[in-house]
PDB file of N, CA and C in Angstrom:
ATOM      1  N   UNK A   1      41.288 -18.676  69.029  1.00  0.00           N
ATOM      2  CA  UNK A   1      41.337 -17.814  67.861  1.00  0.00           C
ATOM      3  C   UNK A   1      42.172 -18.449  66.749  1.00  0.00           C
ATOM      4  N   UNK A   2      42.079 -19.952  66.777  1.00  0.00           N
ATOM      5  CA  UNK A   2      43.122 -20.402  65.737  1.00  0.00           C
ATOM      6  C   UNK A   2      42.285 -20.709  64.873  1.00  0.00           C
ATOM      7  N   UNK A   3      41.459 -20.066  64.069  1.00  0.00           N
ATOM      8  CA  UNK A   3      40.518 -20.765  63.021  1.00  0.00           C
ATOM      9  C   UNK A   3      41.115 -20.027  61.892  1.00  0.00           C
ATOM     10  N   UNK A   4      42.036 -19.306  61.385  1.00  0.00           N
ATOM     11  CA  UNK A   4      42.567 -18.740  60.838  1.00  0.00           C
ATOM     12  C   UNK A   4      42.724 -19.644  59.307  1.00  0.00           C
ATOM     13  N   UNK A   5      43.295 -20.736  59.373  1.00  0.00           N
ATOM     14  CA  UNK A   5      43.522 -21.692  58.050  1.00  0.00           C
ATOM     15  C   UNK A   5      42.062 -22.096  57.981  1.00  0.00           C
ATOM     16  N   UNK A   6      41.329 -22.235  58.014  1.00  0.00           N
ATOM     17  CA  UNK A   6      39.475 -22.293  58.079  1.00  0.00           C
ATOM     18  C   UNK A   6      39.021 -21.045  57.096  1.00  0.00           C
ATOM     19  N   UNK A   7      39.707 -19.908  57.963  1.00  0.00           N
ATOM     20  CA  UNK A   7      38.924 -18.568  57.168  1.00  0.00           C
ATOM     21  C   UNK A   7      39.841 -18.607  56.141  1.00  0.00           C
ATOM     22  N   UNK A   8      40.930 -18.762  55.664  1.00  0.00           N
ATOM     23  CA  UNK A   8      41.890 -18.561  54.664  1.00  0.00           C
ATOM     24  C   UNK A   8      41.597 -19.572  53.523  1.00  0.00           C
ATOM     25  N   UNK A   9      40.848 -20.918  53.957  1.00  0.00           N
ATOM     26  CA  UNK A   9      40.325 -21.901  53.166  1.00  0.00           C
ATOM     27  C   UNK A   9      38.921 -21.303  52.447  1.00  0.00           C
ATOM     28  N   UNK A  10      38.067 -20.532  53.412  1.00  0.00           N
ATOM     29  CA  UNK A  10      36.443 -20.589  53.087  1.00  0.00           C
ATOM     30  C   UNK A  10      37.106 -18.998  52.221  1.00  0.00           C
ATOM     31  N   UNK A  11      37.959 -17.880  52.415  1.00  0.00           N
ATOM     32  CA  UNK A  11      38.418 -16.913  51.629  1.00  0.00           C
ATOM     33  C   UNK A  11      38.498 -17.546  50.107  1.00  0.00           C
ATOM     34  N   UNK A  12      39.618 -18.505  50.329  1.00  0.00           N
ATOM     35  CA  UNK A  12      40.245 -19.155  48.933  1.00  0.00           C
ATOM     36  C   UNK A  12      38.502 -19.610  48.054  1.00  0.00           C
ATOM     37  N   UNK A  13      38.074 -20.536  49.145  1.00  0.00           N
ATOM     38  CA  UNK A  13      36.462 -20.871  48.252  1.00  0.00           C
ATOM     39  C   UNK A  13      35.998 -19.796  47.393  1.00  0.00           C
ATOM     40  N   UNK A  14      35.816 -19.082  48.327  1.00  0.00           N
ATOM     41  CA  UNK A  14      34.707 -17.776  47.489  1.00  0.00           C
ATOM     42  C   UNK A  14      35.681 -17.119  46.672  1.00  0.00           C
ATOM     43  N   UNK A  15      36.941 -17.095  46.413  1.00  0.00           N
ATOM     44  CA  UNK A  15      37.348 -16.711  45.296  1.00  0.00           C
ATOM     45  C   UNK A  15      37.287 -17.811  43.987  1.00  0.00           C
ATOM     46  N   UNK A  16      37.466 -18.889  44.301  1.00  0.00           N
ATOM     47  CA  UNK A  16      36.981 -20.377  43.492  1.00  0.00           C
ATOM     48  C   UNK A  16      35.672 -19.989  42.959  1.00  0.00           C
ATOM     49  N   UNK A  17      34.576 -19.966  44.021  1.00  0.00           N
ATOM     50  CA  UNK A  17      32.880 -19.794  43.500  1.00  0.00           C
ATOM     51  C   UNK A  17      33.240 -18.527  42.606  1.00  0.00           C
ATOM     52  N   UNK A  18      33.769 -17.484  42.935  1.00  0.00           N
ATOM     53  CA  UNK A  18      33.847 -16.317  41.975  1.00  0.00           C
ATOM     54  C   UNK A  18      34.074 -16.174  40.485  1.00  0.00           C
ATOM     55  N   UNK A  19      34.980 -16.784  40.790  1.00  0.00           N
ATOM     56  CA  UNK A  19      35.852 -17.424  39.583  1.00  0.00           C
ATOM     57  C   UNK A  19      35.120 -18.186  37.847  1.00  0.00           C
ATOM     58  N   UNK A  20      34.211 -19.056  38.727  1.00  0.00           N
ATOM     59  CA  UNK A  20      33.552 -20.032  38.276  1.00  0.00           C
ATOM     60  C   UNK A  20      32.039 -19.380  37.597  1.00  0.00           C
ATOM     61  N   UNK A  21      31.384 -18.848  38.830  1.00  0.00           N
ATOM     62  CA  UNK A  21      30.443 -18.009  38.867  1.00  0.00           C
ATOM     63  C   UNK A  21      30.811 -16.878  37.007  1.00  0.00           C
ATOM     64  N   UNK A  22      32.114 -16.172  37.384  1.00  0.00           N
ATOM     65  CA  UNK A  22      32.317 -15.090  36.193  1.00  0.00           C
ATOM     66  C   UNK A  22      32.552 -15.588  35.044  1.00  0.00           C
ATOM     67  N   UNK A  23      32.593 -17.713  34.829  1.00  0.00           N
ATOM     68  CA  UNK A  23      32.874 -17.787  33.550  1.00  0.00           C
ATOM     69  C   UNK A  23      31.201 -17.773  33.138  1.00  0.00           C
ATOM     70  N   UNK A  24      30.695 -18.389  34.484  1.00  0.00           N
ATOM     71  CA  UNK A  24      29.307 -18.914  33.180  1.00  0.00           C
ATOM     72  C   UNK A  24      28.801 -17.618  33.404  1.00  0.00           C
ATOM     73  N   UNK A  25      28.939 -16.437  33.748  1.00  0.00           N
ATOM     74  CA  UNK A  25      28.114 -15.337  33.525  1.00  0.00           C
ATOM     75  C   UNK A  25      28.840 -14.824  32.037  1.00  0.00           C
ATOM     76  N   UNK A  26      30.515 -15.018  31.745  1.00  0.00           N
ATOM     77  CA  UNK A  26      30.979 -14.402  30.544  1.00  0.00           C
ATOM     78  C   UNK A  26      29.941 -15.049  29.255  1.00  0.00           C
ATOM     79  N   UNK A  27      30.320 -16.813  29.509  1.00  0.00           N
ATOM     80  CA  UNK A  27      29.440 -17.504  28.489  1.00  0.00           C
ATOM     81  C   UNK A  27      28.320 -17.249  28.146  1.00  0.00           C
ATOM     82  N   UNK A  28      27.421 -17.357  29.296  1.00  0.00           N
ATOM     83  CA  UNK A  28      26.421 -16.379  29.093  1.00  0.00           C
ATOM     84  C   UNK A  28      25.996 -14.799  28.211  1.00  0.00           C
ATOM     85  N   UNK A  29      26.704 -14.275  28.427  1.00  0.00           N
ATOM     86  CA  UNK A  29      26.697 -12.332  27.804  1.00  0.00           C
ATOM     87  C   UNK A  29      27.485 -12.319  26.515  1.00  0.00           C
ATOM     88  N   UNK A  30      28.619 -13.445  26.222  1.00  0.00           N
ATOM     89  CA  UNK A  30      29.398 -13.122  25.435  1.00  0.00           C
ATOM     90  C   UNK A  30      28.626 -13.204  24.079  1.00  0.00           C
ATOM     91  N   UNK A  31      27.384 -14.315  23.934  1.00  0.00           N
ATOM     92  CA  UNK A  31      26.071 -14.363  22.855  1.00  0.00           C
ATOM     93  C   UNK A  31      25.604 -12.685  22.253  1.00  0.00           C
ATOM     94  N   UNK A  32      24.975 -12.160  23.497  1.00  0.00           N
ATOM     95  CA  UNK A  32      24.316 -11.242  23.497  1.00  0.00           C
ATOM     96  C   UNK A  32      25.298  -9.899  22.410  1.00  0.00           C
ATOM     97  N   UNK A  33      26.654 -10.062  22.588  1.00  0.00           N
ATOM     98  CA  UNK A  33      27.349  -9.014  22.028  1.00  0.00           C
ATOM     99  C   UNK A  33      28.284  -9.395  21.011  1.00  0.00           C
ATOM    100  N   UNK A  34      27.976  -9.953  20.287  1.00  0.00           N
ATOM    101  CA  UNK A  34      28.404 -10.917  19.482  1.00  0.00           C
ATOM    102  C   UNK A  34      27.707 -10.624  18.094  1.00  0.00           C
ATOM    103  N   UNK A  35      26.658  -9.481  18.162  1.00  0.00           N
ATOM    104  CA  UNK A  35      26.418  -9.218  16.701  1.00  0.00           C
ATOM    105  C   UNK A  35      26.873  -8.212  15.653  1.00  0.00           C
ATOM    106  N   UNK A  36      28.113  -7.942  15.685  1.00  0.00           N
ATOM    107  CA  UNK A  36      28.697  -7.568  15.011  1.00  0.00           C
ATOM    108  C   UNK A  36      28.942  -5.868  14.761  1.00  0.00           C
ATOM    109  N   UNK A  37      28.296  -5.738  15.737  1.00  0.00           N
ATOM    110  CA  UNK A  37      27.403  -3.777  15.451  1.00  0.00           C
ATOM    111  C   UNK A  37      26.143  -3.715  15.284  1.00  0.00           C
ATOM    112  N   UNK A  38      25.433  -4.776  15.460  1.00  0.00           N
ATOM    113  CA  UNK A  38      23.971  -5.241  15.584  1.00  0.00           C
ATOM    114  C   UNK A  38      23.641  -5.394  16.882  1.00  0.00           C
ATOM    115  N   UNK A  39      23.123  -4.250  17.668  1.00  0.00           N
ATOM    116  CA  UNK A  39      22.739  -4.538  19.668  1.00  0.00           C
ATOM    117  C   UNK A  39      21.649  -4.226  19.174  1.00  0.00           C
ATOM    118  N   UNK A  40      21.281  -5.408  20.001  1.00  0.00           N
ATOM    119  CA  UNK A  40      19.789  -5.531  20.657  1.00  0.00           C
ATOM    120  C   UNK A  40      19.553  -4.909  21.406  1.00  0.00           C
ATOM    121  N   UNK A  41      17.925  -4.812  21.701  1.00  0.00           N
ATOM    122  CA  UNK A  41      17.717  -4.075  22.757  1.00  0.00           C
ATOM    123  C   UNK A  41      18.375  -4.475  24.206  1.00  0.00           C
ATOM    124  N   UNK A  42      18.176  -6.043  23.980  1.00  0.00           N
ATOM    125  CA  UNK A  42      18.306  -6.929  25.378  1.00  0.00           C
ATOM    126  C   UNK A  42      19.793  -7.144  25.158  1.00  0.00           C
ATOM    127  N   UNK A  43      20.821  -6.827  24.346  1.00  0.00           N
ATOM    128  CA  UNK A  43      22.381  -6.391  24.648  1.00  0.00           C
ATOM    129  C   UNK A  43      22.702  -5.311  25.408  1.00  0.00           C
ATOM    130  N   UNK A  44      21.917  -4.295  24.717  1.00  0.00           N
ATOM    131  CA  UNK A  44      21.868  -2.954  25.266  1.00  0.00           C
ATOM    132  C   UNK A  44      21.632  -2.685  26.971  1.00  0.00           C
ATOM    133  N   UNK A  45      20.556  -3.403  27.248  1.00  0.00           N
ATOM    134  CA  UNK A  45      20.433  -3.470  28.318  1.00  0.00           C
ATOM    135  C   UNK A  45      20.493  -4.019  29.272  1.00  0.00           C
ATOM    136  N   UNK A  46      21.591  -5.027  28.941  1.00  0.00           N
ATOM    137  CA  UNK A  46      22.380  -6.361  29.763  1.00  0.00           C
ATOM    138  C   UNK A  46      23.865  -5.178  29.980  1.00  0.00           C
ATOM    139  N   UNK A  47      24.400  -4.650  28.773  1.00  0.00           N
ATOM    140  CA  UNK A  47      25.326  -4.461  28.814  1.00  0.00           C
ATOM    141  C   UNK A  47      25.296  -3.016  29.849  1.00  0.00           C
ATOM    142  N   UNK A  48      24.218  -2.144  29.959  1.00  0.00           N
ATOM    143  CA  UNK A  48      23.957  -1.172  30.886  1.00  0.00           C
ATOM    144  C   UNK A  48      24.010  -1.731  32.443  1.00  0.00           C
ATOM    145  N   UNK A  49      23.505  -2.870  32.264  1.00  0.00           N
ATOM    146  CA  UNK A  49      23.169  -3.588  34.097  1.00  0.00           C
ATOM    147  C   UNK A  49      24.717  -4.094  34.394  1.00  0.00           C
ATOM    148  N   UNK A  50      25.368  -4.387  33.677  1.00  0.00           N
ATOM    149  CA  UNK A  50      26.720  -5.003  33.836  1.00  0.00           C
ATOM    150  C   UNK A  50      27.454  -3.950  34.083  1.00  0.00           C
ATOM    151  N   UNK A  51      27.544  -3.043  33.712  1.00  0.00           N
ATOM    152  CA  UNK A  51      28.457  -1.779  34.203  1.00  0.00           C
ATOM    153  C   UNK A  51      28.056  -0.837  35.752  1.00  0.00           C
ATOM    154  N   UNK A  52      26.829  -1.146  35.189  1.00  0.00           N
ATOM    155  CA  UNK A  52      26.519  -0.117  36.448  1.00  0.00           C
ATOM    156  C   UNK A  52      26.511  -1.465  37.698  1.00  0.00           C
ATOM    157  N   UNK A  53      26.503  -2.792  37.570  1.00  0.00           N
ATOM    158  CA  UNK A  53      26.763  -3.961  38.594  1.00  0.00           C
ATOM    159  C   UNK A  53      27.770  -3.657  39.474  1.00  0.00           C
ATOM    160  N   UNK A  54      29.175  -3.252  38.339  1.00  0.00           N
ATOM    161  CA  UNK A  54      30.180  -3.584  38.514  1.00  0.00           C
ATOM    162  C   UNK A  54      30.831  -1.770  39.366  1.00  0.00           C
ATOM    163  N   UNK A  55      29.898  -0.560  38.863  1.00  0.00           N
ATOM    164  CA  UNK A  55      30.446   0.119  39.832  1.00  0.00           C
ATOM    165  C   UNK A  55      29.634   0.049  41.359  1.00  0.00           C
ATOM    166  N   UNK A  56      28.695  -0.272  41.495  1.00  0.00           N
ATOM    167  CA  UNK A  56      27.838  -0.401  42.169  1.00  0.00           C
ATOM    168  C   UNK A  56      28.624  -1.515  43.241  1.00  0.00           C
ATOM    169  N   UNK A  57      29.150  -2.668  42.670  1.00  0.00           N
ATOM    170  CA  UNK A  57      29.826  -3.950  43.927  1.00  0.00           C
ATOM    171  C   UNK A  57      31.670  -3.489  44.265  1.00  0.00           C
ATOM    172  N   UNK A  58      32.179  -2.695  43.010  1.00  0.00           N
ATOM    173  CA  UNK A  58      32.741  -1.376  43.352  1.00  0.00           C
ATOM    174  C   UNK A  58      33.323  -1.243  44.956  1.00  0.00           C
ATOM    175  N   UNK A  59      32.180  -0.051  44.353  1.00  0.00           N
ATOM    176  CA  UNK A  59      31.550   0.848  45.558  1.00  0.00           C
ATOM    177  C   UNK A  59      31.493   0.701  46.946  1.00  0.00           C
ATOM    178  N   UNK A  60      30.242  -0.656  47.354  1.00  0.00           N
ATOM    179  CA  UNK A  60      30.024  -0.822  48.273  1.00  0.00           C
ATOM    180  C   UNK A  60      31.406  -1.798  48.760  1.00  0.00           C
ATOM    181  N   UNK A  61      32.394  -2.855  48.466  1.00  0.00           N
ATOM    182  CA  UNK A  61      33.176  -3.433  48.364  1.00  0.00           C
ATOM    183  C   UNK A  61      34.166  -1.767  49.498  1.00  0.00           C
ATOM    184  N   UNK A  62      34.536  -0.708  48.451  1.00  0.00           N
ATOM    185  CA  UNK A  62      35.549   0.228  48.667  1.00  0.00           C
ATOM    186  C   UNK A  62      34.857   0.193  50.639  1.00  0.00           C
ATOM    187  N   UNK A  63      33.667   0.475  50.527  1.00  0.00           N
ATOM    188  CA  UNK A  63      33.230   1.379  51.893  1.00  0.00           C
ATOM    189  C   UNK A  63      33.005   0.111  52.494  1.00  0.00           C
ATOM    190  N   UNK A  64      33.197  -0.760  52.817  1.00  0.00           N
ATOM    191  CA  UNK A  64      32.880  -2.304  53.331  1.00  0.00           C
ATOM    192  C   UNK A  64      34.169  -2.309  53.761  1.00  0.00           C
ATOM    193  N   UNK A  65      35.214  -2.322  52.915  1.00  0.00           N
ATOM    194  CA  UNK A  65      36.439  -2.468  53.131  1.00  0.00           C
ATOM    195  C   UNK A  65      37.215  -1.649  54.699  1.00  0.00           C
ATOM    196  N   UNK A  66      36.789  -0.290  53.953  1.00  0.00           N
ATOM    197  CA  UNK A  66      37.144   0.861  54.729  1.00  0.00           C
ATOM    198  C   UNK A  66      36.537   0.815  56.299  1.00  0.00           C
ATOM    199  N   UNK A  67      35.371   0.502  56.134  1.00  0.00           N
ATOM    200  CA  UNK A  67      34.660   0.288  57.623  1.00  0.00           C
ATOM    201  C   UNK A  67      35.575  -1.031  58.546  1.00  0.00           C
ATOM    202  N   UNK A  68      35.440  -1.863  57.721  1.00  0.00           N
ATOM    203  CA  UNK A  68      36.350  -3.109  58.505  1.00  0.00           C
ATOM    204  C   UNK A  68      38.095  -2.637  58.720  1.00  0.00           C
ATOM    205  N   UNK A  69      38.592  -2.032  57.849  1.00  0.00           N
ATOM    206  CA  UNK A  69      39.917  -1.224  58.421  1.00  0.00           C
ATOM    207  C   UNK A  69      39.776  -0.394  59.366  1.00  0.00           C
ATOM    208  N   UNK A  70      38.940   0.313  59.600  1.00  0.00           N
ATOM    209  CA  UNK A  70      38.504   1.491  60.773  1.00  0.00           C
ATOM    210  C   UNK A  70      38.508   0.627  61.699  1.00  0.00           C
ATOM    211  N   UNK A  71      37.544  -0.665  61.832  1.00  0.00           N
ATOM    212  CA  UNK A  71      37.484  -1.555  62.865  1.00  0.00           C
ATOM    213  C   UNK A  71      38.672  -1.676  63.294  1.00  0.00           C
ATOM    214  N   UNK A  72      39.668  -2.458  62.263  1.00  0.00           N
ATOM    215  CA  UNK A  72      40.887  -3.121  62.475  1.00  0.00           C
ATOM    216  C   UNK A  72      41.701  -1.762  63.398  1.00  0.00           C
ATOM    217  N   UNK A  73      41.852  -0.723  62.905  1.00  0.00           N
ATOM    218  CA  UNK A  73      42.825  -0.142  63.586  1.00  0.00           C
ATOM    219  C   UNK A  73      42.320   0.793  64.759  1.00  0.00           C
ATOM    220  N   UNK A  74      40.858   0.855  65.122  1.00  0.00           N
ATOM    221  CA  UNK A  74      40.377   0.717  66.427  1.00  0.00           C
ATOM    222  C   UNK A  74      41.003  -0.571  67.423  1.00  0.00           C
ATOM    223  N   UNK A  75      40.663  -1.700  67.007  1.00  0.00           N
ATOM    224  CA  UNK A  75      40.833  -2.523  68.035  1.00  0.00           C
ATOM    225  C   UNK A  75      42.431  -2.648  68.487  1.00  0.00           C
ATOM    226  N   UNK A  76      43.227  -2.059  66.801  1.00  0.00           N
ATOM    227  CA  UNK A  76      44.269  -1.812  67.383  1.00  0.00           C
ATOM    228  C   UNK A  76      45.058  -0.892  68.348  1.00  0.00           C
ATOM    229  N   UNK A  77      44.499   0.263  68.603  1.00  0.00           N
ATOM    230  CA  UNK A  77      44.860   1.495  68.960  1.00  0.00           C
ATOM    231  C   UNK A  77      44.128   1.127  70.205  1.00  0.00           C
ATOM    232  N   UNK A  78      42.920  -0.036  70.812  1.00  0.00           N
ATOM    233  CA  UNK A  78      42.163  -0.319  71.944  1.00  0.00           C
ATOM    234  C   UNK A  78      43.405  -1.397  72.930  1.00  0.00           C
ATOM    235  N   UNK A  79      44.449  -2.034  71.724  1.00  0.00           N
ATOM    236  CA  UNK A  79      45.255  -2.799  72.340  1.00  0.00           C
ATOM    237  C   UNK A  79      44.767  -4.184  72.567  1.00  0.00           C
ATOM    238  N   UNK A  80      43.730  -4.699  71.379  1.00  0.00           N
ATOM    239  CA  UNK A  80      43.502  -5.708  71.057  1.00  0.00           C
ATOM    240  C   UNK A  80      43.460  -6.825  70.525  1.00  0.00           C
ATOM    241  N   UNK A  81      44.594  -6.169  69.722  1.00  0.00           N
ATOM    242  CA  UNK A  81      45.797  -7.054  68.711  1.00  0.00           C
ATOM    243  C   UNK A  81      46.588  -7.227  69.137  1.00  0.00           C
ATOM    244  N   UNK A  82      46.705  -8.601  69.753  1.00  0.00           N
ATOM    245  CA  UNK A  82      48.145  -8.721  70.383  1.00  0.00           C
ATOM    246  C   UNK A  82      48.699  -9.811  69.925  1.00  0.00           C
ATOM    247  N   UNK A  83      48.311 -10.081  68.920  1.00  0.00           N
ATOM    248  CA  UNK A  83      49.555 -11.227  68.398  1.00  0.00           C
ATOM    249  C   UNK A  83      49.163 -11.322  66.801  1.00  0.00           C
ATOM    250  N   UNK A  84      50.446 -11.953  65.862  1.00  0.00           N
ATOM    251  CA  UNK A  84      50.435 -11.246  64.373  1.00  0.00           C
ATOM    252  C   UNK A  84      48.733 -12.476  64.073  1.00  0.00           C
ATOM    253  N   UNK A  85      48.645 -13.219  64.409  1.00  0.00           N
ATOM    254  CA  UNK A  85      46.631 -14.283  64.636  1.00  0.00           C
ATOM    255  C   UNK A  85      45.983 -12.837  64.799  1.00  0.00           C
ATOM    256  N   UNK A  86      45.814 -12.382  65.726  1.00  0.00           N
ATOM    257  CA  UNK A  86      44.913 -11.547  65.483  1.00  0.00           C
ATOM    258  C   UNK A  86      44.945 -10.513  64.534  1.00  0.00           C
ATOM    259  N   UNK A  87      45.924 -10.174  64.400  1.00  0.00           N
ATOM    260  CA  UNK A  87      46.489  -8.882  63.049  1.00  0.00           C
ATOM    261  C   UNK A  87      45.565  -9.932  61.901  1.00  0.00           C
ATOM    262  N   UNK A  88      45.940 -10.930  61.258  1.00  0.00           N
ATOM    263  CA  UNK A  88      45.502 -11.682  60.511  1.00  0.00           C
ATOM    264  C   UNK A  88      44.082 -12.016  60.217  1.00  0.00           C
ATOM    265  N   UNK A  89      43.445 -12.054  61.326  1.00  0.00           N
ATOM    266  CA  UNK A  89      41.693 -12.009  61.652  1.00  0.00           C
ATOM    267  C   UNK A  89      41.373 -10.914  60.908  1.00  0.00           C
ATOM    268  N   UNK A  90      42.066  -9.918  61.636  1.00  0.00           N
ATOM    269  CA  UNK A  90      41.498  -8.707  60.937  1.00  0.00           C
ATOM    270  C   UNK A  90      41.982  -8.391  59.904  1.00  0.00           C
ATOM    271  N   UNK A  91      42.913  -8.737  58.982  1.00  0.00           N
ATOM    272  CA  UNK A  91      42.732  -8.701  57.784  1.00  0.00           C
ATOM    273  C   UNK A  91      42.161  -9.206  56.970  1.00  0.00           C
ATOM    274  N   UNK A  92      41.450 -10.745  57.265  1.00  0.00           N
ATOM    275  CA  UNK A  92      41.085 -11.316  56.674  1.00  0.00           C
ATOM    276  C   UNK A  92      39.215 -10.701  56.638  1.00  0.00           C
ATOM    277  N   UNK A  93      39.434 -10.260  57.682  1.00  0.00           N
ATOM    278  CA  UNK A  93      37.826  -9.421  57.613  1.00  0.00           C
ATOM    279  C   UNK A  93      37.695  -8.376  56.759  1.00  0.00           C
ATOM    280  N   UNK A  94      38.742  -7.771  56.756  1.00  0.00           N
ATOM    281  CA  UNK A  94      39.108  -6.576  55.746  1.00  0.00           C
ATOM    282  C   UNK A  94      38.914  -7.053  54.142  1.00  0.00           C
ATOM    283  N   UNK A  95      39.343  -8.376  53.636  1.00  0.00           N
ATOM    284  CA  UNK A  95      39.582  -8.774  52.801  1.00  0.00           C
ATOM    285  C   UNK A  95      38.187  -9.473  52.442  1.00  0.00           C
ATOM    286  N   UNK A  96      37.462 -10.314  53.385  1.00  0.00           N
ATOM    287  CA  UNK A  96      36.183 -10.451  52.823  1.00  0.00           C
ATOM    288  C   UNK A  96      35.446  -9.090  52.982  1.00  0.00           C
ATOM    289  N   UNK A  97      35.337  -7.974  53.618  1.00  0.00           N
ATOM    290  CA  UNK A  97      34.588  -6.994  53.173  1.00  0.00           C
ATOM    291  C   UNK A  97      34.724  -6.609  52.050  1.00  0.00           C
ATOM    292  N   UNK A  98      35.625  -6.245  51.767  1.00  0.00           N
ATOM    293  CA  UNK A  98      36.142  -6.095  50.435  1.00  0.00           C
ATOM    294  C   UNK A  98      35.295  -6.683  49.134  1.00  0.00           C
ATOM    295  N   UNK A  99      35.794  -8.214  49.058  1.00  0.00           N
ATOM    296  CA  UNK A  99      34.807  -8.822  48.089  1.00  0.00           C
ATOM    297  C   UNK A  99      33.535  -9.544  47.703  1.00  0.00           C
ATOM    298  N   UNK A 100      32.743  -9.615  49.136  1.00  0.00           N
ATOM    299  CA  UNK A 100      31.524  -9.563  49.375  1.00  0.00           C
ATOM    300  C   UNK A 100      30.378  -9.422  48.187  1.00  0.00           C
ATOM    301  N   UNK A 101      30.426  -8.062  48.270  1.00  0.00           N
ATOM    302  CA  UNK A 101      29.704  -7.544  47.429  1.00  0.00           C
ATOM    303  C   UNK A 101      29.923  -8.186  46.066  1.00  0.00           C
ATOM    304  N   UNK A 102      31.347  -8.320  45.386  1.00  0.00           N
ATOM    305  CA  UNK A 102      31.139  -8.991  44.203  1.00  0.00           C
ATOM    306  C   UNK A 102      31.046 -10.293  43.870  1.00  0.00           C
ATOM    307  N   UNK A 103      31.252 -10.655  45.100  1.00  0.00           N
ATOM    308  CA  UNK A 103      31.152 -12.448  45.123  1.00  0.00           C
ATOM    309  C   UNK A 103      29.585 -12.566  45.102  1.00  0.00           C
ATOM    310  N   UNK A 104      28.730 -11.646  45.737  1.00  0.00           N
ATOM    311  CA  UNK A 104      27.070 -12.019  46.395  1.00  0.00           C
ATOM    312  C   UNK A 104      26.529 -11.226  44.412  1.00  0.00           C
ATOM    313  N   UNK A 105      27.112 -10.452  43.650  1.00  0.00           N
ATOM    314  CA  UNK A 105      26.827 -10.165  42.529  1.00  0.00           C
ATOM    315  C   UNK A 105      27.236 -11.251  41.353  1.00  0.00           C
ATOM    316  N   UNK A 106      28.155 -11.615  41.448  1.00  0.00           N
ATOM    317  CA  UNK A 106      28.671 -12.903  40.117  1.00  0.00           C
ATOM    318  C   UNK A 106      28.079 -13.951  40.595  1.00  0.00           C
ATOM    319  N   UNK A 107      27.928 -14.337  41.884  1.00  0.00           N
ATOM    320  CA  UNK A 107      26.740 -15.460  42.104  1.00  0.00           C
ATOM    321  C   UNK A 107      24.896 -15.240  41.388  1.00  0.00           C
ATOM    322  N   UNK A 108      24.934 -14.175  41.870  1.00  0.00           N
ATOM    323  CA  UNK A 108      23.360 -14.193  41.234  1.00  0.00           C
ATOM    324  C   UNK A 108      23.773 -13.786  39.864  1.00  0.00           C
ATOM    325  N   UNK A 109      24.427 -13.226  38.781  1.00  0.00           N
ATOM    326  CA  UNK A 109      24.230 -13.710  37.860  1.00  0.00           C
ATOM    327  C   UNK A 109      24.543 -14.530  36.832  1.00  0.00           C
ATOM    328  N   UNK A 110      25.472 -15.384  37.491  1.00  0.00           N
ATOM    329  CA  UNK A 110      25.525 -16.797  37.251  1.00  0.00           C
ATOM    330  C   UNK A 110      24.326 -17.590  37.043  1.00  0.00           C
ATOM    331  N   UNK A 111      23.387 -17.215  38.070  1.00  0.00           N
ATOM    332  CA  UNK A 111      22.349 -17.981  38.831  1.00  0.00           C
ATOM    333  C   UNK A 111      21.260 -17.426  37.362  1.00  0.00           C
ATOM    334  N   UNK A 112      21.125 -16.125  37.570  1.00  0.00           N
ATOM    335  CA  UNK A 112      20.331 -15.280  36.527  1.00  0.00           C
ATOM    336  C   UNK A 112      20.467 -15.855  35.069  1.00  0.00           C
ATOM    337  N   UNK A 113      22.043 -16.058  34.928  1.00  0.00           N
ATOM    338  CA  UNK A 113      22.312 -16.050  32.880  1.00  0.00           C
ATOM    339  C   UNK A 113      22.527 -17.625  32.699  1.00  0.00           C
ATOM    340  N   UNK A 114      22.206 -17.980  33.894  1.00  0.00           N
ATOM    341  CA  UNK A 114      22.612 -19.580  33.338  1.00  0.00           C
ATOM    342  C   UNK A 114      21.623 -20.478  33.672  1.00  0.00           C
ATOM    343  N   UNK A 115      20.752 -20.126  33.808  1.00  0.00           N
ATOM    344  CA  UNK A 115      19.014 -20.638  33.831  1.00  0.00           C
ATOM    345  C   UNK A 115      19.024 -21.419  32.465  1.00  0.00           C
ATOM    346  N   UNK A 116      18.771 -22.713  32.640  1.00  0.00           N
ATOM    347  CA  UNK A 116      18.855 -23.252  30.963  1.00  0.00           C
ATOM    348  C   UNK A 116      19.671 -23.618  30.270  1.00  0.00           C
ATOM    349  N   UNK A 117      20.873 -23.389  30.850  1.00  0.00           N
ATOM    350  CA  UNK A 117      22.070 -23.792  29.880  1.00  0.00           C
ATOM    351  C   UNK A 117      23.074 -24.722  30.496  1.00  0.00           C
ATOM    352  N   UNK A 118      22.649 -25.815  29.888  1.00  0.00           N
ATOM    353  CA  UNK A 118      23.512 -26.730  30.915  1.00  0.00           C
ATOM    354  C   UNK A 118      23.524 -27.158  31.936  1.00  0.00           C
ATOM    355  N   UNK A 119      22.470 -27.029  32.351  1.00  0.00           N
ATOM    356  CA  UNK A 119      21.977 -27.503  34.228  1.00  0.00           C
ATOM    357  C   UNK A 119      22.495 -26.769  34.877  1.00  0.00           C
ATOM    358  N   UNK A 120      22.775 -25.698  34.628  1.00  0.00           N
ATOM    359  CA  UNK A 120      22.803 -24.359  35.879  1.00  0.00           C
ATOM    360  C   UNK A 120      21.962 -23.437  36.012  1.00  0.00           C
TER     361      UNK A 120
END
């Protein structure tokens, strides 16, 4: 069970890809809203998908989270945590449930708004 600096490395990644992922999606959108009090339709309705994205990865993130804590303090209360490695596993599961959802959302629209621009 020592893979712990592994998951804490591939954690750190996907906050890196995240990261990266949310500039070229900003670069991307920041065009679109940029006309002054002039929205487009296709502002309008970038800027509708972006909100409702963001309660939506939210959301499922909150109850992702919550399910993997339920886990965690089952296995604890089962007497399956027996050393602060395993406490740690399971937080770290807790912690990618958590951001899952918005990491698997700023990837695709990275992927989505950066079609064309720059070789992404």
């Amino acid at each position: 069970m020592n893979r712990l600096p592994s998951r804490v490395v591939a954690l750190s990644f996907a906050a890196l890809e995240t990261g990266i992922a949310a500039s070229i999606t900003i670069a991307a959108r920041a065009p679109l809203f940029t006309g002054a009090g002039h929205s487009s339709p296709e502002a309008t309705a970038e800027a509708l998908r972006m909100v409702a994205e963001k309660m939506e990865a939210a959301i499922e993130g909150a109850a992702a989270a919550n399910v993997a804590m339920m886990s965690l303090w089952t296995r604890m209360m089962l007497g399956q945590i027996v050393s602060p490695a395993s406490l740690a596993h399971g937080l770290a599961d807790v912690a990618h449930a958590a951001t899952q959802p918005v990491h698997a959302r700023v990837q695709a629209n990275a992927k989505r708004l950066g079609k064309g621009r720059n070789g992404f």
